[in-house]
PDB file of N, CA and C in Angstrom:
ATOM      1  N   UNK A   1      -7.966  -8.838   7.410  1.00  0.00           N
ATOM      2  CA  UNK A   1      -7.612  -7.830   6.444  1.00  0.00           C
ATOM      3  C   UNK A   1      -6.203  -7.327   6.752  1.00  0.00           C
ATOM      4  N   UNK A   2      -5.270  -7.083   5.590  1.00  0.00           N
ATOM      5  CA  UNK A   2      -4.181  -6.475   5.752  1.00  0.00           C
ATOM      6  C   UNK A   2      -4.134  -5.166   4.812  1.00  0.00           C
ATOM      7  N   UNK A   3      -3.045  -4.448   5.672  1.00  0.00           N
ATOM      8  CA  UNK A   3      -3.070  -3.102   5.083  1.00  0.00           C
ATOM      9  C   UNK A   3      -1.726  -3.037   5.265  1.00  0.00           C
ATOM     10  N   UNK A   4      -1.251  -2.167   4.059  1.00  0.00           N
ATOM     11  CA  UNK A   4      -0.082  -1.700   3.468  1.00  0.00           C
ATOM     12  C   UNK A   4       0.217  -0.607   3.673  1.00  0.00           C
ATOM     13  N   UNK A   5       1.630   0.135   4.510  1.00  0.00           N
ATOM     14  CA  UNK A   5       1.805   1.740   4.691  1.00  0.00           C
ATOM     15  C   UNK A   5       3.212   2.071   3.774  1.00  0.00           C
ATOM     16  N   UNK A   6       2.949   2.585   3.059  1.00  0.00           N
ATOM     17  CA  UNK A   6       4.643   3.638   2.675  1.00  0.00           C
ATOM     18  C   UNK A   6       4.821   4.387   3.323  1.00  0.00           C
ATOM     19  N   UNK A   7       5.875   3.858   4.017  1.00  0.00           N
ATOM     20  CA  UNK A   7       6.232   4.607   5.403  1.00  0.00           C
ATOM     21  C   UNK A   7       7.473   5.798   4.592  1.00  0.00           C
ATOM     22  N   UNK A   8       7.921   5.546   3.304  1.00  0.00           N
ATOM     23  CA  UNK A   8       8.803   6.755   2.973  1.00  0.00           C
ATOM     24  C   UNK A   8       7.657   7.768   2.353  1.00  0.00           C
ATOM     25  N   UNK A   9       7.105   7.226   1.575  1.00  0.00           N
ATOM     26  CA  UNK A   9       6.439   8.038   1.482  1.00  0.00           C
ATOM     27  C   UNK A   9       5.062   8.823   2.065  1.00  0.00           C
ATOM     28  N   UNK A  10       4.814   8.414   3.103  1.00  0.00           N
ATOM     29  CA  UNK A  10       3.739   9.346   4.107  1.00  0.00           C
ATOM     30  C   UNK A  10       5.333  10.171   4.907  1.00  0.00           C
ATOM     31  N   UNK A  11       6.360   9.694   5.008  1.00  0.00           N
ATOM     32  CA  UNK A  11       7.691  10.474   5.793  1.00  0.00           C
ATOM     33  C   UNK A  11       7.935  11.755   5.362  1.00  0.00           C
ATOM     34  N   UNK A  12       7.848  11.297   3.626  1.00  0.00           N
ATOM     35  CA  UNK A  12       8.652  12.711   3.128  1.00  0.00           C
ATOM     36  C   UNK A  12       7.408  13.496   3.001  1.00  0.00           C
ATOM     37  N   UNK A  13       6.124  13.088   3.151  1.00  0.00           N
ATOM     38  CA  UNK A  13       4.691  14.117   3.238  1.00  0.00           C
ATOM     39  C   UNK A  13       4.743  14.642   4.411  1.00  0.00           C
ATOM     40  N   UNK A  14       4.991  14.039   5.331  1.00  0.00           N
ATOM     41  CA  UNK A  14       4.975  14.817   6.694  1.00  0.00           C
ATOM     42  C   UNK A  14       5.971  15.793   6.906  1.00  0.00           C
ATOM     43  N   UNK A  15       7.076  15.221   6.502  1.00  0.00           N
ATOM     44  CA  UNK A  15       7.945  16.142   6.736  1.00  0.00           C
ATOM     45  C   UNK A  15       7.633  17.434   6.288  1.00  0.00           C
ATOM     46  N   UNK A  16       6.857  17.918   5.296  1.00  0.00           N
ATOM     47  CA  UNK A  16       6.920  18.939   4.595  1.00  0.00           C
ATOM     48  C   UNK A  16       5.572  19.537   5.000  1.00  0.00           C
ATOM     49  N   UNK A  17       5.065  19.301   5.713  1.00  0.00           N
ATOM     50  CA  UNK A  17       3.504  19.360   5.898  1.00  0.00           C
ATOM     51  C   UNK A  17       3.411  19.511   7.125  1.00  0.00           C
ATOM     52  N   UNK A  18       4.357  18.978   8.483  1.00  0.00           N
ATOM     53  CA  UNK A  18       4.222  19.598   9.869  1.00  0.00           C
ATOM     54  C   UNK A  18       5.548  19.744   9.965  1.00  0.00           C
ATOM     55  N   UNK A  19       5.941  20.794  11.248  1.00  0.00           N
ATOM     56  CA  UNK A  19       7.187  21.519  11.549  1.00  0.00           C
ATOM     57  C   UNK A  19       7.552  21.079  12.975  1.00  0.00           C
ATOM     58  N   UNK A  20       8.036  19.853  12.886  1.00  0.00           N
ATOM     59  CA  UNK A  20       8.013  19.299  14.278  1.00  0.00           C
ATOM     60  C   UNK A  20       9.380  19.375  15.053  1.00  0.00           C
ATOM     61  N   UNK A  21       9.865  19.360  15.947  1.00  0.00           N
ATOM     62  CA  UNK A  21      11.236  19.159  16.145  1.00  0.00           C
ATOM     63  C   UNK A  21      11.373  18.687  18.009  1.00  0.00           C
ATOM     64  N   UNK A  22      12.536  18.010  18.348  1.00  0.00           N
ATOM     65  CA  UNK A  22      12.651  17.210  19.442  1.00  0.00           C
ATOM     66  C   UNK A  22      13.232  18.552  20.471  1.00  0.00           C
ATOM     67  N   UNK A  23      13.526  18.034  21.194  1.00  0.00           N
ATOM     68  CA  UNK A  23      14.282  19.064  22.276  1.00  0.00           C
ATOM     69  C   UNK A  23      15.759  20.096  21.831  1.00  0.00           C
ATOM     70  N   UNK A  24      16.271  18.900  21.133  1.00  0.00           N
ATOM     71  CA  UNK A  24      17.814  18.949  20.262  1.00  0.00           C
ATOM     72  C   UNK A  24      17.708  19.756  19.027  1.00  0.00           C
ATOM     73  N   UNK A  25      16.017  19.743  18.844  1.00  0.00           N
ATOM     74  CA  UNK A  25      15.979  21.043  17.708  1.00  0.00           C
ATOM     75  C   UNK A  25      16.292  19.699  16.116  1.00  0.00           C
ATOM     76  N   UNK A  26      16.297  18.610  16.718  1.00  0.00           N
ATOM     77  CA  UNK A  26      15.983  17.464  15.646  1.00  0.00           C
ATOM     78  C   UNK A  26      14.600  17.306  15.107  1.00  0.00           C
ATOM     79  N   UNK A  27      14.654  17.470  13.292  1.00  0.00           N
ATOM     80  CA  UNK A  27      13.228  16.947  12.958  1.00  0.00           C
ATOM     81  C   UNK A  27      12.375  15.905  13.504  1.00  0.00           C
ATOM     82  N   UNK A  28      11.056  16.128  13.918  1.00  0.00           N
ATOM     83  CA  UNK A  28      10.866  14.626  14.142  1.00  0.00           C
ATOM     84  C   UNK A  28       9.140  14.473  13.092  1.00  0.00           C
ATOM     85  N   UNK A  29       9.162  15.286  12.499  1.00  0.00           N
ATOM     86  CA  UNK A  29       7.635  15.651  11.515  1.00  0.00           C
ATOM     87  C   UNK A  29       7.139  14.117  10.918  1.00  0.00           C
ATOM     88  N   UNK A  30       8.519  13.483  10.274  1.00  0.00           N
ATOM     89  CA  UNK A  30       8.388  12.224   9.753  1.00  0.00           C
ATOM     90  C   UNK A  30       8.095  11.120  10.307  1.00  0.00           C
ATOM     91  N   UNK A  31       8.790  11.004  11.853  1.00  0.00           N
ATOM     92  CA  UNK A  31       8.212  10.497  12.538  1.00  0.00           C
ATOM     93  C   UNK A  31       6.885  10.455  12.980  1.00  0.00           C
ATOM     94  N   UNK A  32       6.327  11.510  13.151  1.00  0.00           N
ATOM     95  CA  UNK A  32       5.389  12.167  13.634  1.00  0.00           C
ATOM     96  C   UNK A  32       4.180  11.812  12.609  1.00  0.00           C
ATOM     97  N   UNK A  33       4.149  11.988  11.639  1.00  0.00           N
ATOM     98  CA  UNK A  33       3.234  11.748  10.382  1.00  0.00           C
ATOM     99  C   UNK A  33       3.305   9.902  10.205  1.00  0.00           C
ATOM    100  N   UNK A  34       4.036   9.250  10.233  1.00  0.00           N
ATOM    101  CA  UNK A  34       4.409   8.282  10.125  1.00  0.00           C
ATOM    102  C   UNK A  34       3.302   7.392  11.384  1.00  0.00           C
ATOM    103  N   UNK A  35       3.664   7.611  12.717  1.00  0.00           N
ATOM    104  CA  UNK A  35       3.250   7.497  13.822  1.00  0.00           C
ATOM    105  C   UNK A  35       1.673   7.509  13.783  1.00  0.00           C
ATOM    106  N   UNK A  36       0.980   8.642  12.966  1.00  0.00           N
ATOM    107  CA  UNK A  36      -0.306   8.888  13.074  1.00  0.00           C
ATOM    108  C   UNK A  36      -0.818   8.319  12.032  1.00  0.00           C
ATOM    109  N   UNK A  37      -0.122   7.918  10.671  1.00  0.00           N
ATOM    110  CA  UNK A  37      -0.979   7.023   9.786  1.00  0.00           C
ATOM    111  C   UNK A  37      -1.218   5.829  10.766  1.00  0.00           C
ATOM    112  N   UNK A  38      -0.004   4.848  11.142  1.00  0.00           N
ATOM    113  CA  UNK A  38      -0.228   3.772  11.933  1.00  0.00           C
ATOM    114  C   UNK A  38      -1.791   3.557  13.082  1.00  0.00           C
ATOM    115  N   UNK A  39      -1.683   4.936  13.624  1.00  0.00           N
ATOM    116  CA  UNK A  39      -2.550   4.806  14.303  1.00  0.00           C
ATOM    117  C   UNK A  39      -4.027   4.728  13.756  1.00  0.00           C
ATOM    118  N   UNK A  40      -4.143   5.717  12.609  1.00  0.00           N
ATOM    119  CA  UNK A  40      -5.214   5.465  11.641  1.00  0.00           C
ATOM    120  C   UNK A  40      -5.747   4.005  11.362  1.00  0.00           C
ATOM    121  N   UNK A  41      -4.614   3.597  10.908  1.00  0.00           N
ATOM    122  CA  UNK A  41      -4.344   2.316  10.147  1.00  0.00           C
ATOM    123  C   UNK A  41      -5.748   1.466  11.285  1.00  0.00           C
ATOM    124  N   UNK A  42      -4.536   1.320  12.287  1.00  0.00           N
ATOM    125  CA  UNK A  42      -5.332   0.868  13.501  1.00  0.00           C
ATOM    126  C   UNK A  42      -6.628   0.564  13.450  1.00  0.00           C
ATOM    127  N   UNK A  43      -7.358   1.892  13.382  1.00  0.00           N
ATOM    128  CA  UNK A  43      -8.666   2.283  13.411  1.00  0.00           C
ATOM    129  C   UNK A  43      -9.684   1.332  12.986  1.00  0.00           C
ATOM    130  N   UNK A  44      -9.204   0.449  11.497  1.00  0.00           N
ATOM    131  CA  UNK A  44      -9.597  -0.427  10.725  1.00  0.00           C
ATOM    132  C   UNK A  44      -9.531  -1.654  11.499  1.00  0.00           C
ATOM    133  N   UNK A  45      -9.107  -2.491  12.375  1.00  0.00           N
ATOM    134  CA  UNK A  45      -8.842  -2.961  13.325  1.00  0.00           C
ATOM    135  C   UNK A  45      -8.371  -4.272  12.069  1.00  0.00           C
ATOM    136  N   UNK A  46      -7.052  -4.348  11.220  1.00  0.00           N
ATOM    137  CA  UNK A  46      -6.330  -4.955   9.972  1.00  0.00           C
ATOM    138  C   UNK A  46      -6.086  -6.437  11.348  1.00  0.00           C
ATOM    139  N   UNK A  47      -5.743  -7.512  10.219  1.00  0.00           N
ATOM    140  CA  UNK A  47      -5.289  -8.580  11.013  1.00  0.00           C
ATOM    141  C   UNK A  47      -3.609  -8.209  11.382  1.00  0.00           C
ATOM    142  N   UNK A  48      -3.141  -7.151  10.388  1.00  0.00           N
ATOM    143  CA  UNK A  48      -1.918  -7.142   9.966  1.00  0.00           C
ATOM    144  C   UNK A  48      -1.494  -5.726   9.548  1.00  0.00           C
ATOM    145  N   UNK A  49      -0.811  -5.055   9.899  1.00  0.00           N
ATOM    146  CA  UNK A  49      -0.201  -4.014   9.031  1.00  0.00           C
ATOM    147  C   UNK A  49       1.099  -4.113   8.669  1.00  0.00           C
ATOM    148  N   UNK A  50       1.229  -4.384   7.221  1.00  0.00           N
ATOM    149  CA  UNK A  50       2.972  -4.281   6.536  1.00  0.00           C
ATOM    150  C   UNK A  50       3.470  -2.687   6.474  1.00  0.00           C
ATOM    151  N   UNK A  51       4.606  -2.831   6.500  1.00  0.00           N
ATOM    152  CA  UNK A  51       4.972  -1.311   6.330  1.00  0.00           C
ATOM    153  C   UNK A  51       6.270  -1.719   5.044  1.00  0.00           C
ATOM    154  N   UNK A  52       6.437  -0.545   4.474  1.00  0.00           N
ATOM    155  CA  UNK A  52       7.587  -0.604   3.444  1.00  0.00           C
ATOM    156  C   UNK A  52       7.782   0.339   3.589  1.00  0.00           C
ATOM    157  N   UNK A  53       9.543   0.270   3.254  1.00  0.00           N
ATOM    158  CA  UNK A  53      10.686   1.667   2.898  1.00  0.00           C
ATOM    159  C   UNK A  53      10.774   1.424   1.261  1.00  0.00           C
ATOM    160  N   UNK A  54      11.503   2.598   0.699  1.00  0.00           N
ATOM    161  CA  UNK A  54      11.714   2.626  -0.597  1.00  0.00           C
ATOM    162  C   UNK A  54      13.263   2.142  -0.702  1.00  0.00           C
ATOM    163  N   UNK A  55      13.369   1.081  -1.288  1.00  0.00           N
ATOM    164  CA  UNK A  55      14.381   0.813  -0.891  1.00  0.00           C
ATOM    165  C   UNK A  55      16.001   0.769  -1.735  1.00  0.00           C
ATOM    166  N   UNK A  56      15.680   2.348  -2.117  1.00  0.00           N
ATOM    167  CA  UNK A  56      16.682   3.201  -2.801  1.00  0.00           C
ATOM    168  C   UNK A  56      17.052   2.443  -3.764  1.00  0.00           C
ATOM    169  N   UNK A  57      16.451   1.407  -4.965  1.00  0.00           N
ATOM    170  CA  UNK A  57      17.052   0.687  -5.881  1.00  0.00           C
ATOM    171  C   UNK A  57      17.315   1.618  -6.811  1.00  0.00           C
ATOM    172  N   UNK A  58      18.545   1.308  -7.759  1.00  0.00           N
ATOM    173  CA  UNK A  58      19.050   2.204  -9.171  1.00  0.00           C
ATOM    174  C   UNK A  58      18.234   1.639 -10.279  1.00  0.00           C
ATOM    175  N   UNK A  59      17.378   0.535 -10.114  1.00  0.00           N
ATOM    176  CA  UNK A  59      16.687   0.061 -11.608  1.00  0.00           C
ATOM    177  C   UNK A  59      15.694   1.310 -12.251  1.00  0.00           C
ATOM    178  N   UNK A  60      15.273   1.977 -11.640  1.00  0.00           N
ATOM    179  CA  UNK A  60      14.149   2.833 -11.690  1.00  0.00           C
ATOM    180  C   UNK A  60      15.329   4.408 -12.851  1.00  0.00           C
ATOM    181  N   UNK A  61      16.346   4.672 -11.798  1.00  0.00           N
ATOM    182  CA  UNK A  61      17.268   5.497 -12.627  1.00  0.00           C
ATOM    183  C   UNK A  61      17.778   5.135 -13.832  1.00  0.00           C
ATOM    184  N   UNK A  62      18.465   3.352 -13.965  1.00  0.00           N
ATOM    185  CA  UNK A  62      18.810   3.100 -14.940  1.00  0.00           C
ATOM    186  C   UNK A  62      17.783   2.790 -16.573  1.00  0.00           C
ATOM    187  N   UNK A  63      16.631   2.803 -15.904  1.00  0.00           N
ATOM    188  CA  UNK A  63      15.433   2.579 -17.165  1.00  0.00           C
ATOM    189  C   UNK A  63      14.827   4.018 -17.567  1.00  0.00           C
ATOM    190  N   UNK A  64      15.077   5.112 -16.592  1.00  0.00           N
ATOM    191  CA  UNK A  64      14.682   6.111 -16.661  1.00  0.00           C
ATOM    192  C   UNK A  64      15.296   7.323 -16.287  1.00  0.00           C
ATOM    193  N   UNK A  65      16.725   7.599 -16.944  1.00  0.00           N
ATOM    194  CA  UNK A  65      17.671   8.614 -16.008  1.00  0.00           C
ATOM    195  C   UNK A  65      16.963   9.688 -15.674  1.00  0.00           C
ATOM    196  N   UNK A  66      15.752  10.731 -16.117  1.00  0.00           N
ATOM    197  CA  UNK A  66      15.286  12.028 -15.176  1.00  0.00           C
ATOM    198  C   UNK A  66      14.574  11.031 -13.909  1.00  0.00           C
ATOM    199  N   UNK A  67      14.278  10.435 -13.516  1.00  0.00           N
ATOM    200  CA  UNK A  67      13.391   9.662 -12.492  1.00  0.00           C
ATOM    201  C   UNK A  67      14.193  10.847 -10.974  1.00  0.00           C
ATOM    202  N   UNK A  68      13.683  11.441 -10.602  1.00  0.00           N
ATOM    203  CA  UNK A  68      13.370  12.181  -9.466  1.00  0.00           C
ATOM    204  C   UNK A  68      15.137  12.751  -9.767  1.00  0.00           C
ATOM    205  N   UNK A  69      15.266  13.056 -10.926  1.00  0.00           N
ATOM    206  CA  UNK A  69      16.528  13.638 -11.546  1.00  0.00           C
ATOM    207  C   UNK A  69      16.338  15.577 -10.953  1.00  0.00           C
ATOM    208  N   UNK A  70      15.212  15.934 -10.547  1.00  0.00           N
ATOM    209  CA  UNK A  70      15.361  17.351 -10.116  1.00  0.00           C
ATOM    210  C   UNK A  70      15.172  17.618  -8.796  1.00  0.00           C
ATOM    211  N   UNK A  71      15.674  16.445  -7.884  1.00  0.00           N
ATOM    212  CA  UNK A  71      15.592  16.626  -6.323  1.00  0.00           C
ATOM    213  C   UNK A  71      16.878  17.304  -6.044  1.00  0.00           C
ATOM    214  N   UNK A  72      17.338  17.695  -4.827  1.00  0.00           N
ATOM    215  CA  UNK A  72      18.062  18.936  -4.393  1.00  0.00           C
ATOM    216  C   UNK A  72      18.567  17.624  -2.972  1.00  0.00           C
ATOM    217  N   UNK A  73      19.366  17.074  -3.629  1.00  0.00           N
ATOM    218  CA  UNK A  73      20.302  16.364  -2.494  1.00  0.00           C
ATOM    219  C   UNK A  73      20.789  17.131  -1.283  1.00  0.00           C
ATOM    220  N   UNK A  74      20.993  18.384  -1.321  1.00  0.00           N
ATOM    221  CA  UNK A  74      21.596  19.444  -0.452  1.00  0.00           C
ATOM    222  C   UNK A  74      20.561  19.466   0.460  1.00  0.00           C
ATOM    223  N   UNK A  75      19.295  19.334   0.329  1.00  0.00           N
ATOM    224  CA  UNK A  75      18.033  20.095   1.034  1.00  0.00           C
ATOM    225  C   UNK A  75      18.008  19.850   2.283  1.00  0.00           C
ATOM    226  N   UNK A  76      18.382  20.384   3.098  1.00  0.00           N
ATOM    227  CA  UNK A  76      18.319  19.993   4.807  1.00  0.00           C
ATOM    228  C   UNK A  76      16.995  18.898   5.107  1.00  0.00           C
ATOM    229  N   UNK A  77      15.707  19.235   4.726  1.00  0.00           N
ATOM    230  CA  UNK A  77      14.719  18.758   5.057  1.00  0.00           C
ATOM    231  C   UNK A  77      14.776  17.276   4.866  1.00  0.00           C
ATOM    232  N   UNK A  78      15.288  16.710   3.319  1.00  0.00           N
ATOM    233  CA  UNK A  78      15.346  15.902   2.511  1.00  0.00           C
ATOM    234  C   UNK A  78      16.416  15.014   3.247  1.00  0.00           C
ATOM    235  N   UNK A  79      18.154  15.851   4.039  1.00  0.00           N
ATOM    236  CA  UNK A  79      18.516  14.930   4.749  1.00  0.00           C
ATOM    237  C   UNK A  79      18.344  14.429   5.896  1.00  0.00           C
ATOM    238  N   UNK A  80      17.518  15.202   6.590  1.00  0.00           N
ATOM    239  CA  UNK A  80      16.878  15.001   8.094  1.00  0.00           C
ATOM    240  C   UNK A  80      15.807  13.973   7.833  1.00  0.00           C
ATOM    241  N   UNK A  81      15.292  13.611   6.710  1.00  0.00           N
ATOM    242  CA  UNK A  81      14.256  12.255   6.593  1.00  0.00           C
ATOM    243  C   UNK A  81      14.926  10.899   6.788  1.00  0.00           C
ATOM    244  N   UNK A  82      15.767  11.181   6.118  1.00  0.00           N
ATOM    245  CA  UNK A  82      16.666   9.735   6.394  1.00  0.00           C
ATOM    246  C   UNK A  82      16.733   9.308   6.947  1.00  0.00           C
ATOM    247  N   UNK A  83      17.460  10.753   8.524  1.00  0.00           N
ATOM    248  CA  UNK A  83      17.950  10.329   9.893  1.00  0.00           C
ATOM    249  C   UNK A  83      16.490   9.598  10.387  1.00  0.00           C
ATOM    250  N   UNK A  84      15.591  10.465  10.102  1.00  0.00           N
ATOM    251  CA  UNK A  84      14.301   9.724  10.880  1.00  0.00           C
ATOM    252  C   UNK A  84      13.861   8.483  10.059  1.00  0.00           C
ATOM    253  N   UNK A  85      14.223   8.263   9.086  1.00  0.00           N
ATOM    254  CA  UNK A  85      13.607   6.720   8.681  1.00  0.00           C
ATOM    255  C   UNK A  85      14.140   5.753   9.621  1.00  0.00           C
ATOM    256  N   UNK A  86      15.639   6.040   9.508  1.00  0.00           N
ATOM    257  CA  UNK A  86      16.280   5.312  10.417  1.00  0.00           C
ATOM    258  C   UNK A  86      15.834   4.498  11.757  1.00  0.00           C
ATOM    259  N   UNK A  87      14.984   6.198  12.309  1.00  0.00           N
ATOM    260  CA  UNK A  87      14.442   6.153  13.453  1.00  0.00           C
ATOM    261  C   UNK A  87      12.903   4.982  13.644  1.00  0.00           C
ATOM    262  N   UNK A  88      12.665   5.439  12.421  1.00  0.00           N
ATOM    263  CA  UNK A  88      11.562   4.516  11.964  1.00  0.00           C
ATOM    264  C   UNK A  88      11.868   3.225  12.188  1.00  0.00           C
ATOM    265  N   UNK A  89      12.744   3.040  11.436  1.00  0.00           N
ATOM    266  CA  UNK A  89      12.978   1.379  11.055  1.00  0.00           C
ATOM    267  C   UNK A  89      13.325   0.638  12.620  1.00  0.00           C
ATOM    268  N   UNK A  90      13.899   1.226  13.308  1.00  0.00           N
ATOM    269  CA  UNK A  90      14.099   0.989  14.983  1.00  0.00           C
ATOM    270  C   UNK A  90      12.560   0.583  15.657  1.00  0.00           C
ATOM    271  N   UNK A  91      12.053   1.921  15.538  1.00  0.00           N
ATOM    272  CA  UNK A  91      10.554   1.756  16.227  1.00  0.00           C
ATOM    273  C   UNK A  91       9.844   0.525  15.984  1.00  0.00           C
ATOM    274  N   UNK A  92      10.055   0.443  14.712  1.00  0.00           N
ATOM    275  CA  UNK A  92       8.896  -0.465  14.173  1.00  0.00           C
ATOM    276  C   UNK A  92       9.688  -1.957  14.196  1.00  0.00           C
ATOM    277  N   UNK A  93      10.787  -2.120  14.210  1.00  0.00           N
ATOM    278  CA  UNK A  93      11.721  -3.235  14.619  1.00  0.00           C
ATOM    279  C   UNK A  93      11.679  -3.785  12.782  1.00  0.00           C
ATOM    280  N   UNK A  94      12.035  -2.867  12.130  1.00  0.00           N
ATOM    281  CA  UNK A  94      12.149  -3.263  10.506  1.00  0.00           C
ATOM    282  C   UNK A  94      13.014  -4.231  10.618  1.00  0.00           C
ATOM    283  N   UNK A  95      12.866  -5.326   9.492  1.00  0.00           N
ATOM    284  CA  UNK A  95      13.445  -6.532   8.951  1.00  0.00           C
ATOM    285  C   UNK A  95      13.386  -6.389   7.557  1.00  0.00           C
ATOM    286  N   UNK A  96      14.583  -5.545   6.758  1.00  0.00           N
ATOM    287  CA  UNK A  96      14.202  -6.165   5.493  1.00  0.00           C
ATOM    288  C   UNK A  96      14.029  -7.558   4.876  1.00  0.00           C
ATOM    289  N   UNK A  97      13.374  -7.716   3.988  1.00  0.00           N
ATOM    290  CA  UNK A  97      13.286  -8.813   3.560  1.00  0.00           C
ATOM    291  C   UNK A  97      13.331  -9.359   1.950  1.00  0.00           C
TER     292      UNK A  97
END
């Protein structure tokens, strides 16, 4: 059995949902939420777990200009996910493909 995680999107749930932060006073919630689906995941004992990022395509804007047209680019929270996807994509040794 394989199982599928949206790792942006369980990121930007966590983020907003636990108040986590590193020593440096760096978010790490996304990580953190991210970390514990996996382990869930686990639980199922999958042959396989895929993970996916969203992988910021414009087709979605260009077929639909409001498409997440009332997000707040400024939002501290919103740019501290990034940094941790980043972090993500390290951990997990991401390969896009």
């Amino acid at each position: 059995m394989r199982l599928l995680l949206d790792v942006s999107g369980v990121a930007h749930a966590s983020a907003r949902k636990y108040n986590l932060e590193d020593t440096k006073g760096r978010g790490t919630s996304a990580i953190f939420g991210v970390l514990r689906a996996l382990e869930a995941l686990a639980a199922f004992d999958p042959s396989e777990i895929v993970v996916c990022f969203d992988g910021g395509s414009r087709a979605r804007r260009e077929l639909y200009p409001e498409y997440k047209a009332g997000r707040d680019n400024t939002d501290p929270v919103r740019i501290d996910i990034h940094r941790q996807l980043d972090v993500l994509r390290e951990i997990l040794e991401f390969t896009p493909v």
